[in-house]
C-alpha atoms as a PDB file:
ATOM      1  CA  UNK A   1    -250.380 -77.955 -33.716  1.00  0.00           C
ATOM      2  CA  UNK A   2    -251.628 -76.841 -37.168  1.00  0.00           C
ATOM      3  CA  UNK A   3    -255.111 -76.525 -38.382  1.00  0.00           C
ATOM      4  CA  UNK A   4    -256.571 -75.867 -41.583  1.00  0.00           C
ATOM      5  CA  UNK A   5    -258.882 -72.721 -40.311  1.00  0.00           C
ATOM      6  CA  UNK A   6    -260.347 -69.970 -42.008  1.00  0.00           C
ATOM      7  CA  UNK A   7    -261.552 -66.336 -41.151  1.00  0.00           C
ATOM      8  CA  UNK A   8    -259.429 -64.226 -38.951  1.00  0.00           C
ATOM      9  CA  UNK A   9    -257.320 -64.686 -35.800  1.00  0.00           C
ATOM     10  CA  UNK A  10    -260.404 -63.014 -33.600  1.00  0.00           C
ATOM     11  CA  UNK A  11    -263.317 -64.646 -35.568  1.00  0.00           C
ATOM     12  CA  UNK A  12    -261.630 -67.834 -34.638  1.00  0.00           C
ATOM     13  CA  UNK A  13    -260.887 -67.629 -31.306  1.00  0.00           C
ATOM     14  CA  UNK A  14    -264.605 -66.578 -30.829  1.00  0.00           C
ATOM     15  CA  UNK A  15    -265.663 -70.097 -32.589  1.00  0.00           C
ATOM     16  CA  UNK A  16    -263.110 -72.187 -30.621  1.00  0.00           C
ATOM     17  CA  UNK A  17    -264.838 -70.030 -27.051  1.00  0.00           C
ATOM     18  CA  UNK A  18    -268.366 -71.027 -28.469  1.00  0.00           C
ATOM     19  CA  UNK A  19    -267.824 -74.453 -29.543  1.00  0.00           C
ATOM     20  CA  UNK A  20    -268.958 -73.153 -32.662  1.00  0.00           C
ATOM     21  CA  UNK A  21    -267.316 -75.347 -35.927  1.00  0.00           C
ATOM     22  CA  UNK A  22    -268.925 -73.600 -38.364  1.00  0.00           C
ATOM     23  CA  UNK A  23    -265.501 -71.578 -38.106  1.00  0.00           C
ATOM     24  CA  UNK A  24    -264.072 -74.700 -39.242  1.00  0.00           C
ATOM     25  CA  UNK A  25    -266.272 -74.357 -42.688  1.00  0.00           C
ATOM     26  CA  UNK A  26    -266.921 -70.880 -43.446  1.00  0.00           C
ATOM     27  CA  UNK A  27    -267.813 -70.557 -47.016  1.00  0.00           C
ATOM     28  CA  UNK A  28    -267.441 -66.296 -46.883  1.00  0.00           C
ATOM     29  CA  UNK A  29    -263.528 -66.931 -44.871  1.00  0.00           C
ATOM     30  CA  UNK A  30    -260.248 -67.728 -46.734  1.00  0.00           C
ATOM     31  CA  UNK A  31    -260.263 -70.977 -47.639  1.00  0.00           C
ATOM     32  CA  UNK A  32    -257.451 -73.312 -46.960  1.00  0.00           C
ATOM     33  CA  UNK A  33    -255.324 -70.767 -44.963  1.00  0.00           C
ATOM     34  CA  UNK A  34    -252.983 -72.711 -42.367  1.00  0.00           C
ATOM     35  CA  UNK A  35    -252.866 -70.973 -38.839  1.00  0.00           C
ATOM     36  CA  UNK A  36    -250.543 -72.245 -36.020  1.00  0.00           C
ATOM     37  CA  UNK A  37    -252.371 -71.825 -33.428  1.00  0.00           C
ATOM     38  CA  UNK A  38    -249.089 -72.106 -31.174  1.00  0.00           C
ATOM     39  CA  UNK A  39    -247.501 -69.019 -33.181  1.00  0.00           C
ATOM     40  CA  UNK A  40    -250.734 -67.168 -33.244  1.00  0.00           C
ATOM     41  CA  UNK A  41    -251.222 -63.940 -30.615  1.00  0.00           C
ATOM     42  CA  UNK A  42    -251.304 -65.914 -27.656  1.00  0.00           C
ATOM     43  CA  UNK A  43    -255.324 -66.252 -26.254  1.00  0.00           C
ATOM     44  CA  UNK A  44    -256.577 -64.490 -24.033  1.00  0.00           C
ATOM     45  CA  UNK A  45    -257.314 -66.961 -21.098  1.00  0.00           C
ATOM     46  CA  UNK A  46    -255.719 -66.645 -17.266  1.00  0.00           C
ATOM     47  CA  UNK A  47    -254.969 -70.642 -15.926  1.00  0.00           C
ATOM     48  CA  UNK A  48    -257.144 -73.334 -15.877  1.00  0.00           C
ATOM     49  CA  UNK A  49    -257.888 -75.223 -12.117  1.00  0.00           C
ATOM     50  CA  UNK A  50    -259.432 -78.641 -11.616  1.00  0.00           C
ATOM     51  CA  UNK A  51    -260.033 -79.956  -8.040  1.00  0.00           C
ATOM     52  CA  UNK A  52    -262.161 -83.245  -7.520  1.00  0.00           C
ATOM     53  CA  UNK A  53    -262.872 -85.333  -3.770  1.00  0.00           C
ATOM     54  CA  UNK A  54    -263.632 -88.486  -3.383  1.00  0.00           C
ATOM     55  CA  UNK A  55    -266.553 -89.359  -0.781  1.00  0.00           C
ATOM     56  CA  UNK A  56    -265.458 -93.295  -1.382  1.00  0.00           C
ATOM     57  CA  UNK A  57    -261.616 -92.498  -1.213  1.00  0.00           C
ATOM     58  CA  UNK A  58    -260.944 -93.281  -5.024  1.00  0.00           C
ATOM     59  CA  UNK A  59    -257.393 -92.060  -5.871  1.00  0.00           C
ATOM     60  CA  UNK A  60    -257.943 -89.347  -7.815  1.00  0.00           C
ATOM     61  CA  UNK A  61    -254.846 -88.412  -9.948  1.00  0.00           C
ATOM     62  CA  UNK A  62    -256.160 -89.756 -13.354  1.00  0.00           C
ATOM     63  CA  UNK A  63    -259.215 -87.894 -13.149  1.00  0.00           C
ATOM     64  CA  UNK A  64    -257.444 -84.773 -12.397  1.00  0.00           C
ATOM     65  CA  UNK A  65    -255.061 -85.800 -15.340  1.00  0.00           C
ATOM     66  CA  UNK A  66    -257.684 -85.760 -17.608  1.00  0.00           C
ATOM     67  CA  UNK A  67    -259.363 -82.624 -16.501  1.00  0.00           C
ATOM     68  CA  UNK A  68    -256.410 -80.484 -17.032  1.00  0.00           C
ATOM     69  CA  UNK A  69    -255.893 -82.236 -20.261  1.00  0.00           C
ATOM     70  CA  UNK A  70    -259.235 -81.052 -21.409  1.00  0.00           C
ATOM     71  CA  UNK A  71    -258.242 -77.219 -19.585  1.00  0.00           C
ATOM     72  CA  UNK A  72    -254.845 -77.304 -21.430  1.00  0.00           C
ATOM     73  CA  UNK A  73    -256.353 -74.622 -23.867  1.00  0.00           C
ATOM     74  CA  UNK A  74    -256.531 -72.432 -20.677  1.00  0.00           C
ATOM     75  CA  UNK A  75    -252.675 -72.688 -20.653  1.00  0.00           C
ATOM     76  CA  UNK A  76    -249.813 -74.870 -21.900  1.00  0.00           C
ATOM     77  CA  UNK A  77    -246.768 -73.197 -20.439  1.00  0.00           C
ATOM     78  CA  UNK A  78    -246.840 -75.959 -17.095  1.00  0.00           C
ATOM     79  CA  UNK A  79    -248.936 -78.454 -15.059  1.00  0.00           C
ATOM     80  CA  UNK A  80    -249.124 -79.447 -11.674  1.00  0.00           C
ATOM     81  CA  UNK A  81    -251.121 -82.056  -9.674  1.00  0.00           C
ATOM     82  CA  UNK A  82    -251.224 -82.701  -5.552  1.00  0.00           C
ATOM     83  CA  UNK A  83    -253.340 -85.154  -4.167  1.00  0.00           C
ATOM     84  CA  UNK A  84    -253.491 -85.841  -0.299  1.00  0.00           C
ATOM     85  CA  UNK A  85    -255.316 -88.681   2.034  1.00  0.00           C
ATOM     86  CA  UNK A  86    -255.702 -85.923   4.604  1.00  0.00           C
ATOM     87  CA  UNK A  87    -252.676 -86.306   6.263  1.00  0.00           C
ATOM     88  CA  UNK A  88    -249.960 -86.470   3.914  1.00  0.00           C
ATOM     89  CA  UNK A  89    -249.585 -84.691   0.091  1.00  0.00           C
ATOM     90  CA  UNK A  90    -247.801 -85.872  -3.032  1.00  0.00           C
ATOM     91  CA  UNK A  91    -247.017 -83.608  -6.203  1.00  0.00           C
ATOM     92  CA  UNK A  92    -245.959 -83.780  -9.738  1.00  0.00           C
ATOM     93  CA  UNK A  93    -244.910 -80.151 -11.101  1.00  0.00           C
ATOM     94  CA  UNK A  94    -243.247 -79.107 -14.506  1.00  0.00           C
ATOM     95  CA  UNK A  95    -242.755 -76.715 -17.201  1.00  0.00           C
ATOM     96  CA  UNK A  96    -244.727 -77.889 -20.969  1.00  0.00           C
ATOM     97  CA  UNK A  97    -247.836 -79.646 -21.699  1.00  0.00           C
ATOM     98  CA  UNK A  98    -250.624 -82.255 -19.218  1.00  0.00           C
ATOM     99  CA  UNK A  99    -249.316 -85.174 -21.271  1.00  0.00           C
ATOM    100  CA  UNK A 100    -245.402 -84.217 -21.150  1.00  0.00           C
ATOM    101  CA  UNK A 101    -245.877 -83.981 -17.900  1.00  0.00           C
ATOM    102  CA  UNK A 102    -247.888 -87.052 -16.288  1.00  0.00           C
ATOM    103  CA  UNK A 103    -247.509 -90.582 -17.829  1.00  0.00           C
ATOM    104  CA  UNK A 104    -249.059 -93.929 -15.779  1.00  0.00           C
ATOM    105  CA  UNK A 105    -246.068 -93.952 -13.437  1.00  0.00           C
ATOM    106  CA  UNK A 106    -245.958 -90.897 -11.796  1.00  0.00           C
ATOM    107  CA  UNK A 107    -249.831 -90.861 -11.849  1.00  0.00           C
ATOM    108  CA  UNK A 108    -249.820 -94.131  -9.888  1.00  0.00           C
ATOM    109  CA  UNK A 109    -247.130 -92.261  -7.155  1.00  0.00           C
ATOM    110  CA  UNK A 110    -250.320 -89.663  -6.694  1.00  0.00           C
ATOM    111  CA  UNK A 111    -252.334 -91.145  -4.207  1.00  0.00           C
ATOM    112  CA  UNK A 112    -255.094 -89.957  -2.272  1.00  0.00           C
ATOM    113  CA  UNK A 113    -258.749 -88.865  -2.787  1.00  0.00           C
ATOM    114  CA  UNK A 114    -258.558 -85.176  -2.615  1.00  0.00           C
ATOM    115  CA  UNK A 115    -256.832 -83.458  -5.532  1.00  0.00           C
ATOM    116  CA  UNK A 116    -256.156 -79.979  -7.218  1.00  0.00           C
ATOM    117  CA  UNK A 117    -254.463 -79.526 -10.388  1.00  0.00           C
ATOM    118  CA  UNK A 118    -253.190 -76.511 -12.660  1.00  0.00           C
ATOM    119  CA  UNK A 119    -252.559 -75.351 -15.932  1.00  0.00           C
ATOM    120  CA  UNK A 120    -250.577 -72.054 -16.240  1.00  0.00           C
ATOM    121  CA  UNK A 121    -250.997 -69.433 -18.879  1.00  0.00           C
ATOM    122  CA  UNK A 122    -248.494 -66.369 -17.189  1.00  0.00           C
ATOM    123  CA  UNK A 123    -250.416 -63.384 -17.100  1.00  0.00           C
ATOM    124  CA  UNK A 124    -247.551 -61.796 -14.142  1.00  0.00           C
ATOM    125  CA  UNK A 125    -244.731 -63.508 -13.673  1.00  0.00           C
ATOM    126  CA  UNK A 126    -241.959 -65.251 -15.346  1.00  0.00           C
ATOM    127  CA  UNK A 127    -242.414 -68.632 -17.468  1.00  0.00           C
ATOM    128  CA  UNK A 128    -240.238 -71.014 -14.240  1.00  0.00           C
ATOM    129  CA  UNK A 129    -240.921 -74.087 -12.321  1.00  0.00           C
ATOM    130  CA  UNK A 130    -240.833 -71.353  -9.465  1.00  0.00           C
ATOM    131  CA  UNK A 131    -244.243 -69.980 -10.720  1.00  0.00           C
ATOM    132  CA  UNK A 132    -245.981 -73.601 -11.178  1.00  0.00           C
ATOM    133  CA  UNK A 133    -248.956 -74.386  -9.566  1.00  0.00           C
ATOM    134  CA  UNK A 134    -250.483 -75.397  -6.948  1.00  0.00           C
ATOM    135  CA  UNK A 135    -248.237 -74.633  -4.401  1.00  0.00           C
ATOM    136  CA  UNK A 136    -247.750 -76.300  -0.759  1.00  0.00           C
ATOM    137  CA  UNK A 137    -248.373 -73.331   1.414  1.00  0.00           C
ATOM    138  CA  UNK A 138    -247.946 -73.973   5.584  1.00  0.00           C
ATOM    139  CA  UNK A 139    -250.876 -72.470   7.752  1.00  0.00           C
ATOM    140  CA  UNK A 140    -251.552 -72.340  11.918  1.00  0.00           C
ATOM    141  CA  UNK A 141    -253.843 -75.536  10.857  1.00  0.00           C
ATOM    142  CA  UNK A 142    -251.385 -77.661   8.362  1.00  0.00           C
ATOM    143  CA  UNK A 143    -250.122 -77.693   5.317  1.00  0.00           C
ATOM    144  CA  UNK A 144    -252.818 -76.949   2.186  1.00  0.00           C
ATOM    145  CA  UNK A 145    -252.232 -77.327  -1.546  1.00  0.00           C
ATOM    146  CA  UNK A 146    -253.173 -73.707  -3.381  1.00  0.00           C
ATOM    147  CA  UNK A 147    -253.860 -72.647  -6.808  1.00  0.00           C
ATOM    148  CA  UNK A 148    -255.605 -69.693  -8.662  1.00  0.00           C
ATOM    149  CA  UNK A 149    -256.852 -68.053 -12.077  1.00  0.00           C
ATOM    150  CA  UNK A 150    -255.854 -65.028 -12.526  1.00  0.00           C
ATOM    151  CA  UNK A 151    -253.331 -62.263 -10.475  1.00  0.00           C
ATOM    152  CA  UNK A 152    -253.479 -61.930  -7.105  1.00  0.00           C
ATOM    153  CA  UNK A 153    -253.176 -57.880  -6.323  1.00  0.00           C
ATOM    154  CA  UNK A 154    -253.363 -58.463  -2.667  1.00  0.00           C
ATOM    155  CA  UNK A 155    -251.470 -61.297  -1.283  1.00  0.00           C
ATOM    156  CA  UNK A 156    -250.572 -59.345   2.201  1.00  0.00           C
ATOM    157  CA  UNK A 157    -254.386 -58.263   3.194  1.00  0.00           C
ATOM    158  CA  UNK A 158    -255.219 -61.770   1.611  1.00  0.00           C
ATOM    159  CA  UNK A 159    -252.669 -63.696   4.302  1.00  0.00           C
ATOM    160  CA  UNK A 160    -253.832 -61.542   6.792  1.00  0.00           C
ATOM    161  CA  UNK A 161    -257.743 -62.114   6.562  1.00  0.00           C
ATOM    162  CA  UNK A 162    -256.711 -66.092   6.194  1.00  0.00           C
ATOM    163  CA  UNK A 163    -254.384 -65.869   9.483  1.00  0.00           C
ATOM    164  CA  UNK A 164    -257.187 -64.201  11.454  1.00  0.00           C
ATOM    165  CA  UNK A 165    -259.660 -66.411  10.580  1.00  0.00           C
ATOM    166  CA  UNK A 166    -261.334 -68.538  13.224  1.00  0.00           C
ATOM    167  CA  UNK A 167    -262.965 -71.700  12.611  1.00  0.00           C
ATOM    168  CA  UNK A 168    -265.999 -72.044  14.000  1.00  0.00           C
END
């Protein structure tokens, strides 16, 4: 993606973070310098999540779809969507961009009226479809889709605390 911008690297950022297009117009920046943002130090921004239910059981995939789209800042190295009915999930993972990713097929194959998506900017980890989220993880009360923002620093204490747990 290139975009005429002007002022530095930081200064830009900032104005993307703020909304701010004055960035965009800056009459005391460089004018006409080309930046790709792709090529530029990579942001500083951990995953982007987007869950959604549905109270009137309305699939939900497209919605989710076009929340991650607008998260994709938060990372463009992979997307994933699950979506369940309750009883049953169904997934779409891979490795690149929302809309390289999902197209109106496979979003129709999404069913159900809970959903959680992800966008993954690798802060730990290697760049693999291993490491895309959300993740099917089992559990003493059924299968649950999981994803996060950030690094976990305590998966064992965290499995523990969520295997003791008793509903109530």
């Amino acid at each position: 993606l290139n975009v005429a911008v002007s002022g530095s690297r930081d200064d830009i950022v900032a104005g993307f973070r703020k909304g701010n297009d004055h960035m965009m117009n800056c009459n005391d920046c460089n004018k006409n310098k080309l930046q790709n943002l792709e090529s530029a130090d990579r942001l500083e921004e951990a995953c982007g999540v987007f869950g959604i239910y549905s109270f009137n059981g309305n699939n939900l995939a497209k919605p989710v779809y076009y929340g991650l789209y607008s998260l994709q800042h938060r990372g463009q190295e992979s997307a994933g969507i699950y979506t369940s009915n309750g009883k049953k999930f169904r997934g779409k993972v891979g490795m690149g961009l929302v809309n390289m990713i999902f197209n109106e097929e496979n979003l129709k194959d999404l069913t159900g009226h809970i959903a959680l998506g992800h966008v993954r900017h690798s802060t730990t980890g290697s760049s693999t479809l291993a490491n895309v989220q959300p993740v099917i993880v089992d559990s003493r009360w059924g299968p649950m889709a999981l994803a996060h923002n950030g690094n976990l620093i305590n998966t064992q204490e965290l499995r523990d605390q969520l295997l003791d747990y008793k509903f109530k």
